[in-house]
PDB file of N, CA and C in Angstrom:
ATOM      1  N   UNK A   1       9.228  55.644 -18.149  1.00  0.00           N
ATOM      2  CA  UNK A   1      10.476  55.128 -17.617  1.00  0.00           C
ATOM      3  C   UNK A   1      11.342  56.271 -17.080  1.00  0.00           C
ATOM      4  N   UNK A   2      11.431  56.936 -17.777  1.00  0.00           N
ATOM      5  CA  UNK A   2      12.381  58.696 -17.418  1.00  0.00           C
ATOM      6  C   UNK A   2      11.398  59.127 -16.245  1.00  0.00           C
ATOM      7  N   UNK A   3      10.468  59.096 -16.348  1.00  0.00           N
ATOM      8  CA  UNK A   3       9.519  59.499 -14.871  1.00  0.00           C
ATOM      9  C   UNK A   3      10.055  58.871 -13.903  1.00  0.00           C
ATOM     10  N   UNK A   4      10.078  57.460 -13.885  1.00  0.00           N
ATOM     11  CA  UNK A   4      10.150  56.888 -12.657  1.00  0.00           C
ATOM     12  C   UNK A   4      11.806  57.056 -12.551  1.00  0.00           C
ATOM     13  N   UNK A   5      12.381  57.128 -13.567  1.00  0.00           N
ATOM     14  CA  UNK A   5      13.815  57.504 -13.319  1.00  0.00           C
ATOM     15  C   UNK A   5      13.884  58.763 -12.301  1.00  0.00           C
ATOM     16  N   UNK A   6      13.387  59.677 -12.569  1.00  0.00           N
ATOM     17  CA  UNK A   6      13.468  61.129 -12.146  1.00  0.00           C
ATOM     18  C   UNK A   6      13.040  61.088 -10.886  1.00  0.00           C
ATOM     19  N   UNK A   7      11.590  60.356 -10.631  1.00  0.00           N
ATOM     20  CA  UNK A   7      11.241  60.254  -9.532  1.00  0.00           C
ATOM     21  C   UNK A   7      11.913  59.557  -8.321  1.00  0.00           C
ATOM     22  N   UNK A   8      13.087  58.355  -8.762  1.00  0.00           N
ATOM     23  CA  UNK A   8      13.727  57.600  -8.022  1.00  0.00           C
ATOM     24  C   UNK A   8      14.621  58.449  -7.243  1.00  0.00           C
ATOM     25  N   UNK A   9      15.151  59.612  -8.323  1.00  0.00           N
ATOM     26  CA  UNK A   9      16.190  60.444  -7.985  1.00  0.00           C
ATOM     27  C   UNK A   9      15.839  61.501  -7.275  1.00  0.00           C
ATOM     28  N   UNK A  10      14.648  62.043  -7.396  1.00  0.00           N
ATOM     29  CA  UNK A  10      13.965  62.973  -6.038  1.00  0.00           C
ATOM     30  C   UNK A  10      14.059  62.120  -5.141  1.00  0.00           C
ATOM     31  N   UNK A  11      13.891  61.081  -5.153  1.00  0.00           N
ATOM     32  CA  UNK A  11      13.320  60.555  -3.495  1.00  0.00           C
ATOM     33  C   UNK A  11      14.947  60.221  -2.862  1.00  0.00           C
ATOM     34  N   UNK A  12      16.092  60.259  -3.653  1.00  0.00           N
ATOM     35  CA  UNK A  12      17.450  59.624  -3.543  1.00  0.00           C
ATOM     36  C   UNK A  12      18.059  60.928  -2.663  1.00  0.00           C
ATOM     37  N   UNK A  13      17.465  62.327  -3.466  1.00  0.00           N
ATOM     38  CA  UNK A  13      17.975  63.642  -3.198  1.00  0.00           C
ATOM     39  C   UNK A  13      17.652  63.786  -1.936  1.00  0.00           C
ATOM     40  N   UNK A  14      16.357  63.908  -1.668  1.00  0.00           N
ATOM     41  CA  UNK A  14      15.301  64.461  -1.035  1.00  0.00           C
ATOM     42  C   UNK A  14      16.106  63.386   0.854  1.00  0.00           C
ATOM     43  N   UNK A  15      15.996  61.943   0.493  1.00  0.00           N
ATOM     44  CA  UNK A  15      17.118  61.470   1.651  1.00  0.00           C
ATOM     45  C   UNK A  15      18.053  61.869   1.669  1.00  0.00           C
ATOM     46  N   UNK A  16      19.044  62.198   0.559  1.00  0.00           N
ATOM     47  CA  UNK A  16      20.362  62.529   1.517  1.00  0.00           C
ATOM     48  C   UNK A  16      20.270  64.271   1.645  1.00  0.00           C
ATOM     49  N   UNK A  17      19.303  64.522   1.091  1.00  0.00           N
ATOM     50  CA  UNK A  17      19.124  66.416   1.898  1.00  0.00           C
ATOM     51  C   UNK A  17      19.082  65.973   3.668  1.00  0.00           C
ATOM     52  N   UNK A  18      17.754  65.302   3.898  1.00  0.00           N
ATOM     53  CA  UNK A  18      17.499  64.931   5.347  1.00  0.00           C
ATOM     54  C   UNK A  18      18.664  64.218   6.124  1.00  0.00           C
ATOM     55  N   UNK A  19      19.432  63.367   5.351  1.00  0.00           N
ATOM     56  CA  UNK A  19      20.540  63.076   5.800  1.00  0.00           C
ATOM     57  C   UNK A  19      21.805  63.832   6.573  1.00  0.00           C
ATOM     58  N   UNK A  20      21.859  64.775   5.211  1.00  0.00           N
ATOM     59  CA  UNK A  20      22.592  65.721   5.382  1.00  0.00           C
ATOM     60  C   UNK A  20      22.138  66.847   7.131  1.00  0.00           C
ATOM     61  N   UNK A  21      21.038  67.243   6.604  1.00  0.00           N
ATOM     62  CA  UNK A  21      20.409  67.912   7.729  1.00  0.00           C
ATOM     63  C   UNK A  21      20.588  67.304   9.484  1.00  0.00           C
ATOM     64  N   UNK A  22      20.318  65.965   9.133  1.00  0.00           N
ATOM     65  CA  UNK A  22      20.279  65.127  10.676  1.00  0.00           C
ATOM     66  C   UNK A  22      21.899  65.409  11.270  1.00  0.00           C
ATOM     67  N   UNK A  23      22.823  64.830  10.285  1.00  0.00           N
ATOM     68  CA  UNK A  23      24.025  65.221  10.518  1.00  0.00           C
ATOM     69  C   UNK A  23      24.724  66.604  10.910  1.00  0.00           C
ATOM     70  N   UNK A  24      23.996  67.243  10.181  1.00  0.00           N
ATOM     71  CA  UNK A  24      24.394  68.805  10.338  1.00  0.00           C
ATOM     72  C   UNK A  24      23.987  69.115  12.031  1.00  0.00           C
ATOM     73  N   UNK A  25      22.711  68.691  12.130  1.00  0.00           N
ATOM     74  CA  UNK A  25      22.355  69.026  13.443  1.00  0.00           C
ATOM     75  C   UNK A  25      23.087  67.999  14.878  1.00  0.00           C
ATOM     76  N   UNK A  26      23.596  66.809  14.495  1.00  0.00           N
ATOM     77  CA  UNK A  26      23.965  66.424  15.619  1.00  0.00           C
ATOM     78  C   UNK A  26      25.467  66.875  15.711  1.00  0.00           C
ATOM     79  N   UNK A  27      26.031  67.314  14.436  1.00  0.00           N
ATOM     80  CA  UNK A  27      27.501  68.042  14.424  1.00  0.00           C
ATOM     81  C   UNK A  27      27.532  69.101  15.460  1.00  0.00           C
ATOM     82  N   UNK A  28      25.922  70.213  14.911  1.00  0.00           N
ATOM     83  CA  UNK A  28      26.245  71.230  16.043  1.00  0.00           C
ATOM     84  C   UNK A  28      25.829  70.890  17.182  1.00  0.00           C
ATOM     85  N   UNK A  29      24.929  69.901  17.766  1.00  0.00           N
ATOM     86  CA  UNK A  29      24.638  69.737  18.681  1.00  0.00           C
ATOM     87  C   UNK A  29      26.135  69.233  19.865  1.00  0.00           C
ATOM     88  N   UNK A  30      27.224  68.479  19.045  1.00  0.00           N
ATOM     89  CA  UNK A  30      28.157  67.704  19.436  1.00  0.00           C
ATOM     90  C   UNK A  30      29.282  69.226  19.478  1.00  0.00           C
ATOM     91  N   UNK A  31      29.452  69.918  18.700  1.00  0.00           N
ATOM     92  CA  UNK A  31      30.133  71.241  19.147  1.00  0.00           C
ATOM     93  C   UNK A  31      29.790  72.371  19.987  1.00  0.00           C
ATOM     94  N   UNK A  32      28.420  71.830  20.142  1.00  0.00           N
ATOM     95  CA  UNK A  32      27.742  73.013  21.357  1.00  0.00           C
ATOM     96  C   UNK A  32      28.292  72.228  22.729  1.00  0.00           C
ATOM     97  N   UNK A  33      28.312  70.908  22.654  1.00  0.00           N
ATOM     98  CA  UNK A  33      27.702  70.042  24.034  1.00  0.00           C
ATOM     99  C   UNK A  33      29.651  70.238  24.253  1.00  0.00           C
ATOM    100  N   UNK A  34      30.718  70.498  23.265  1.00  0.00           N
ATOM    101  CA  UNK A  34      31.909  70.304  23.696  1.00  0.00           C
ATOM    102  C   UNK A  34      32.026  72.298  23.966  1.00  0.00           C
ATOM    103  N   UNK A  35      31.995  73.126  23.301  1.00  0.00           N
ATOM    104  CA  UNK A  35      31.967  74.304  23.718  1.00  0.00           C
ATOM    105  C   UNK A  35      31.838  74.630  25.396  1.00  0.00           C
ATOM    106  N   UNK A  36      30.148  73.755  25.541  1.00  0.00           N
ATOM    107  CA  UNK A  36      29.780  74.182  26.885  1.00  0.00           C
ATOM    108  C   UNK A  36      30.982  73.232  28.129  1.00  0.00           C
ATOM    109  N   UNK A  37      31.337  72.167  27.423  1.00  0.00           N
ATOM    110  CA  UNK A  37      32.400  71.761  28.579  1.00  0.00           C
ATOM    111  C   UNK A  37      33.339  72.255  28.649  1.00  0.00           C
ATOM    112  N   UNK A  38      34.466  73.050  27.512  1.00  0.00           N
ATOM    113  CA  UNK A  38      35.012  73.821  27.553  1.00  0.00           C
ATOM    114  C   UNK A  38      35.259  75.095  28.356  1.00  0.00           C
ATOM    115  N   UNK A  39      33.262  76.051  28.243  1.00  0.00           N
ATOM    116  CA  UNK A  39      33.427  77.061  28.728  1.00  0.00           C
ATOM    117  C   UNK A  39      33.284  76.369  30.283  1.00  0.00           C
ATOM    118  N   UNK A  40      32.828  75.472  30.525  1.00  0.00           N
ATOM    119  CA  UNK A  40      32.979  75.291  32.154  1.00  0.00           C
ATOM    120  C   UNK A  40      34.651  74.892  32.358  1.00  0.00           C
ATOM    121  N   UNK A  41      34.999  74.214  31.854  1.00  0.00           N
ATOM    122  CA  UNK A  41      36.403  74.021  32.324  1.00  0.00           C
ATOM    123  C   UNK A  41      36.802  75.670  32.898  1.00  0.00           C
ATOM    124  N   UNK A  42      37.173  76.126  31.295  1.00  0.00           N
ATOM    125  CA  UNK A  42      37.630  77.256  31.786  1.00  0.00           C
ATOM    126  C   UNK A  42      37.419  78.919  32.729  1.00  0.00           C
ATOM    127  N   UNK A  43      35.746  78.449  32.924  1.00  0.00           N
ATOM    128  CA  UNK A  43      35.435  78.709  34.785  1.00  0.00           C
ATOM    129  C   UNK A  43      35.390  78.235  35.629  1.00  0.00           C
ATOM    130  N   UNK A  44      35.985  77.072  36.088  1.00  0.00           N
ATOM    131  CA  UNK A  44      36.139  76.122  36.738  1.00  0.00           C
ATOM    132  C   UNK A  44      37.939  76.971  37.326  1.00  0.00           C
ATOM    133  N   UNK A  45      38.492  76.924  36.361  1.00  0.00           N
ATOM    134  CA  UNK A  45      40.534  77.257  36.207  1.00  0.00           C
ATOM    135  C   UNK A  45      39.859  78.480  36.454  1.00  0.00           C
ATOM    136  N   UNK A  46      39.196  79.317  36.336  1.00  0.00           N
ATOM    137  CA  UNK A  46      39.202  81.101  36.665  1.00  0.00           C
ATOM    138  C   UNK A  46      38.724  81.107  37.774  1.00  0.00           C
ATOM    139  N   UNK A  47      37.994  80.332  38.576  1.00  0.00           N
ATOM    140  CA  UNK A  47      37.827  80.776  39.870  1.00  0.00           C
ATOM    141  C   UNK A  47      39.102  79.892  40.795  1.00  0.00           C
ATOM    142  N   UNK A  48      39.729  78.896  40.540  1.00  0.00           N
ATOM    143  CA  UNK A  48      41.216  78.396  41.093  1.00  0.00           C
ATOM    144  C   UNK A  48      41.772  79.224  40.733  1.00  0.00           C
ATOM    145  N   UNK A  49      42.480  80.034  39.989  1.00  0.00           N
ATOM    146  CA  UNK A  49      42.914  80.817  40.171  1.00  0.00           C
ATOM    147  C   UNK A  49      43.160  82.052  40.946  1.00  0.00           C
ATOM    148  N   UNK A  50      41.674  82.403  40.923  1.00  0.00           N
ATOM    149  CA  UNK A  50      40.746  83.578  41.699  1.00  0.00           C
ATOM    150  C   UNK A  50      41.629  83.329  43.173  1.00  0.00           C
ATOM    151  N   UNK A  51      41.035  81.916  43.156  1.00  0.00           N
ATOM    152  CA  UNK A  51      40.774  81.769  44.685  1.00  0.00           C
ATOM    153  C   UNK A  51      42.630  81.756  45.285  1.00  0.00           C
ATOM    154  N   UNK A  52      43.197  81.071  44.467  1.00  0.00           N
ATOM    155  CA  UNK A  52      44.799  81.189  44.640  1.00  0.00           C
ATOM    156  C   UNK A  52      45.319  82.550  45.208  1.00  0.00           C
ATOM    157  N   UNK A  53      45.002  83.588  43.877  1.00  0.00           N
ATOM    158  CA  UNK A  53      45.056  84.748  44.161  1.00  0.00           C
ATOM    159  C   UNK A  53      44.723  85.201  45.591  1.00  0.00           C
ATOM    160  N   UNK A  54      43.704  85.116  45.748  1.00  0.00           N
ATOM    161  CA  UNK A  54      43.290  85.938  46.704  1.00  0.00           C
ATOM    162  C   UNK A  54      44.099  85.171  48.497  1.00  0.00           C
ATOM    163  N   UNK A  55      44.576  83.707  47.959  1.00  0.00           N
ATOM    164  CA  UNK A  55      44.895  83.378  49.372  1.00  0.00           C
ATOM    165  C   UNK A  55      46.612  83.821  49.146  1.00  0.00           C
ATOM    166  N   UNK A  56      47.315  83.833  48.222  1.00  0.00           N
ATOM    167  CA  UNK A  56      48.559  84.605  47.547  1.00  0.00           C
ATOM    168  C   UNK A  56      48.286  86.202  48.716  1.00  0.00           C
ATOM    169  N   UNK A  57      47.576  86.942  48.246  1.00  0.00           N
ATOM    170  CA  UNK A  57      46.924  88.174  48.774  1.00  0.00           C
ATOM    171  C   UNK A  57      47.096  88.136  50.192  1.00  0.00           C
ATOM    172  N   UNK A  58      46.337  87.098  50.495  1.00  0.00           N
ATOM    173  CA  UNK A  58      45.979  87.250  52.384  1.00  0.00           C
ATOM    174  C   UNK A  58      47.433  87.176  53.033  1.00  0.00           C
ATOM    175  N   UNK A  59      48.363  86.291  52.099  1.00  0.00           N
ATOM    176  CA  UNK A  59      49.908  85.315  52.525  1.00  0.00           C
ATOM    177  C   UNK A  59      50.590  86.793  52.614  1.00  0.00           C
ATOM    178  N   UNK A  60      50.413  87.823  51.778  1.00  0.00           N
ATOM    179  CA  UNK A  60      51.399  88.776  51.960  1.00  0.00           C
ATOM    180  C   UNK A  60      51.138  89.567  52.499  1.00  0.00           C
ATOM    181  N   UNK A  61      49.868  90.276  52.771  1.00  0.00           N
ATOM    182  CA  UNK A  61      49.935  90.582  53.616  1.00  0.00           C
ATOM    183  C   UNK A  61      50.018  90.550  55.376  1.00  0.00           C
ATOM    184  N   UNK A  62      49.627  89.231  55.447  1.00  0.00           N
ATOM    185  CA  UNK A  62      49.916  88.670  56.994  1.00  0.00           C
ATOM    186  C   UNK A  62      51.314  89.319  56.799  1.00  0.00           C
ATOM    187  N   UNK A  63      52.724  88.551  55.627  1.00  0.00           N
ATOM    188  CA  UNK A  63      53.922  88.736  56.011  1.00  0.00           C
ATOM    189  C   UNK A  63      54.079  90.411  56.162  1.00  0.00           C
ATOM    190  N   UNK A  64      53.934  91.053  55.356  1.00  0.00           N
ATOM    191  CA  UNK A  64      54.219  92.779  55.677  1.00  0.00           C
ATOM    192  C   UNK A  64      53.412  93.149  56.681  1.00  0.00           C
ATOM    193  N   UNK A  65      52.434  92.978  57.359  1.00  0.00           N
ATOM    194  CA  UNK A  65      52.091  93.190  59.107  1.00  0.00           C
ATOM    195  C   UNK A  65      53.022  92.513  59.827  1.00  0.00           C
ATOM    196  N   UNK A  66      53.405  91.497  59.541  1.00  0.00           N
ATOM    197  CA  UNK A  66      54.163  90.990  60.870  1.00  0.00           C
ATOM    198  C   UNK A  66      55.968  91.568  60.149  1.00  0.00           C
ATOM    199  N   UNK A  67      56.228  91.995  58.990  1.00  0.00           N
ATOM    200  CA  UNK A  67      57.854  92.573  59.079  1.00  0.00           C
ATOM    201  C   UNK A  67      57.856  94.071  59.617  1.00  0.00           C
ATOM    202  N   UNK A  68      56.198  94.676  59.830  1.00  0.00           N
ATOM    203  CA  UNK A  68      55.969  95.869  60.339  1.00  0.00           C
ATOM    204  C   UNK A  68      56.049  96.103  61.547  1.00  0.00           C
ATOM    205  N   UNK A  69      55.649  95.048  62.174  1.00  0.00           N
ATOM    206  CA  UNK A  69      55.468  94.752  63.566  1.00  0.00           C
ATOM    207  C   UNK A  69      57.090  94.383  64.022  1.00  0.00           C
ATOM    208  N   UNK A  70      57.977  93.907  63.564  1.00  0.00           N
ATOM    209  CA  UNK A  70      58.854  93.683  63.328  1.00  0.00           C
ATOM    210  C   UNK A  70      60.070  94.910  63.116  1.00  0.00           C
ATOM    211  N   UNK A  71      60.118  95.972  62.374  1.00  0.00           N
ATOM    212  CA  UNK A  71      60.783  97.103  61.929  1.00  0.00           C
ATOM    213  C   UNK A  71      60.253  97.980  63.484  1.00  0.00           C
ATOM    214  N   UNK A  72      59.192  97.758  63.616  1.00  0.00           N
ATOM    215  CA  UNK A  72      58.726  98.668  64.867  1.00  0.00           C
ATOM    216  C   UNK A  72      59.272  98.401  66.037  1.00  0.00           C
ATOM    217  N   UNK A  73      59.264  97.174  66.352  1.00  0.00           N
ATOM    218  CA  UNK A  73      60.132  96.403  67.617  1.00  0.00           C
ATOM    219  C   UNK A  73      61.729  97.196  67.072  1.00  0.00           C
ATOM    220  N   UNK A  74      62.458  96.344  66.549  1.00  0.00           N
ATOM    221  CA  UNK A  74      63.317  96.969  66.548  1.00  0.00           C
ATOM    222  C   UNK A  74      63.833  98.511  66.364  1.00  0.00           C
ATOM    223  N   UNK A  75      63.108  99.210  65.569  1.00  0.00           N
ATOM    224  CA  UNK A  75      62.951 100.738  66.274  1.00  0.00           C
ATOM    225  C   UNK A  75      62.712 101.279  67.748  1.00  0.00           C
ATOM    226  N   UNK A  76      61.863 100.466  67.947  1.00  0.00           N
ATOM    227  CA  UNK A  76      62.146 100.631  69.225  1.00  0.00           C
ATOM    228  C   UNK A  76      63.576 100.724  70.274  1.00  0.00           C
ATOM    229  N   UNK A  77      63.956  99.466  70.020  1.00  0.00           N
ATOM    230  CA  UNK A  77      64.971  99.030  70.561  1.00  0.00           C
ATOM    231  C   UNK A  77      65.963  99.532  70.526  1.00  0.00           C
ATOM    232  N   UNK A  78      66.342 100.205  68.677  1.00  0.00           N
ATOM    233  CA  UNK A  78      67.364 101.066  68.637  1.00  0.00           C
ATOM    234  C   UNK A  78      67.064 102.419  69.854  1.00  0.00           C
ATOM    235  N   UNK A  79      65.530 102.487  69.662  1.00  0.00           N
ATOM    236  CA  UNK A  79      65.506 104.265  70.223  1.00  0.00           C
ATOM    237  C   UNK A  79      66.278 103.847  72.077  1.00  0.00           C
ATOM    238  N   UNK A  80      65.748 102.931  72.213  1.00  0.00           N
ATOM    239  CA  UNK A  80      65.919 102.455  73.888  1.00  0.00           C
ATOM    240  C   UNK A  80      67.698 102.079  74.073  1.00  0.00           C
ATOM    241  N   UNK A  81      68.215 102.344  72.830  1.00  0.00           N
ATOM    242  CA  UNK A  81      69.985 101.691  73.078  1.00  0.00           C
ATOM    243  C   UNK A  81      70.811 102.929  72.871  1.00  0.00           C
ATOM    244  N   UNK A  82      69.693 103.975  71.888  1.00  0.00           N
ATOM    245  CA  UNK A  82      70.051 105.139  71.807  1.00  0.00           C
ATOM    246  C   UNK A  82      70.191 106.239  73.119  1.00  0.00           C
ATOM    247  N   UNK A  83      69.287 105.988  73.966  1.00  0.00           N
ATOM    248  CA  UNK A  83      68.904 106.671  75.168  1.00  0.00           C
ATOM    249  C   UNK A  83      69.726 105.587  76.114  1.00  0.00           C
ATOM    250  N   UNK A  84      70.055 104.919  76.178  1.00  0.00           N
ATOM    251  CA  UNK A  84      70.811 104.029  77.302  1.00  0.00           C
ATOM    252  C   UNK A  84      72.748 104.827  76.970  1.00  0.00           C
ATOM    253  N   UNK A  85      72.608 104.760  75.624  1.00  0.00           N
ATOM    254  CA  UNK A  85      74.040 105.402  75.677  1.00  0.00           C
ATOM    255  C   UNK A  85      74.555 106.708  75.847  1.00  0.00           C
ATOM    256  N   UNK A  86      73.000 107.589  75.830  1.00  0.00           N
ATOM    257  CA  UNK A  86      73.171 109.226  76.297  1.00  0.00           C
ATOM    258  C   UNK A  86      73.388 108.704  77.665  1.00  0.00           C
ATOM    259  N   UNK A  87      72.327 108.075  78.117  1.00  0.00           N
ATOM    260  CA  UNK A  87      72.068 108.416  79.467  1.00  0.00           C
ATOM    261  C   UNK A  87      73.660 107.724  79.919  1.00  0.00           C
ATOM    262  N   UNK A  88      74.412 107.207  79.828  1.00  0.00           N
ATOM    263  CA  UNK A  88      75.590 106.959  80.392  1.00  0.00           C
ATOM    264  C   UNK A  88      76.990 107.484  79.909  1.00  0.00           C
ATOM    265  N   UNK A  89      76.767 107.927  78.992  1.00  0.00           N
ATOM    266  CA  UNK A  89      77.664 109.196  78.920  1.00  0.00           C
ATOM    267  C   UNK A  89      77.454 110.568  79.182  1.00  0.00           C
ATOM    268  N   UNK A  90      76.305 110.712  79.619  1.00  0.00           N
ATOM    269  CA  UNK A  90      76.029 112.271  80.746  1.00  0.00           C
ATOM    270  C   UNK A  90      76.196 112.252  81.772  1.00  0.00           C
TER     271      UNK A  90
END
């Protein structure tokens, strides 16, 4: 009777070990499968960003070529208002 007692209770153990185990594995399987969406999200947001950046980048510099182009014209202009007012007071 204690045999088959004992034996009932291996076989009771012995399922919820495997139990345990099945669970264990679809836990990590279910924290891997959310990890990996995670790490894509957040290369997904690093290259929007990237890419922000870099059109941020292109935006300023277009503007400082064209306030260059800009400072130059009007240097100019001063030099040409500068020489208009020698030349008429000599």
């Amino acid at each position: 009777m204690q045999e088959h007692h004992f034996s009932l209770l291996q076989r009771e153990t012995e399922k919820l070990r495997n139990d345990i185990d099945k669970m264990r594995s679809e836990l990590r399987y279910e924290i891997d499968k959310v990890t990996a969406g995670q790490r894509l999200d957040l290369n997904l947001e690093r290259g929007r960003i990237r890419d922000e950046l870099a059109k941020q980048n292109a935006e300023t510099n277009e503007l400082t070529n064209k306030l260059d182009r800009e400072i130059h014209a009007l240097r100019a202009q001063l030099e040409a208002a500068k020489y208009d007012v020698i030349k008429y007071c000599i």
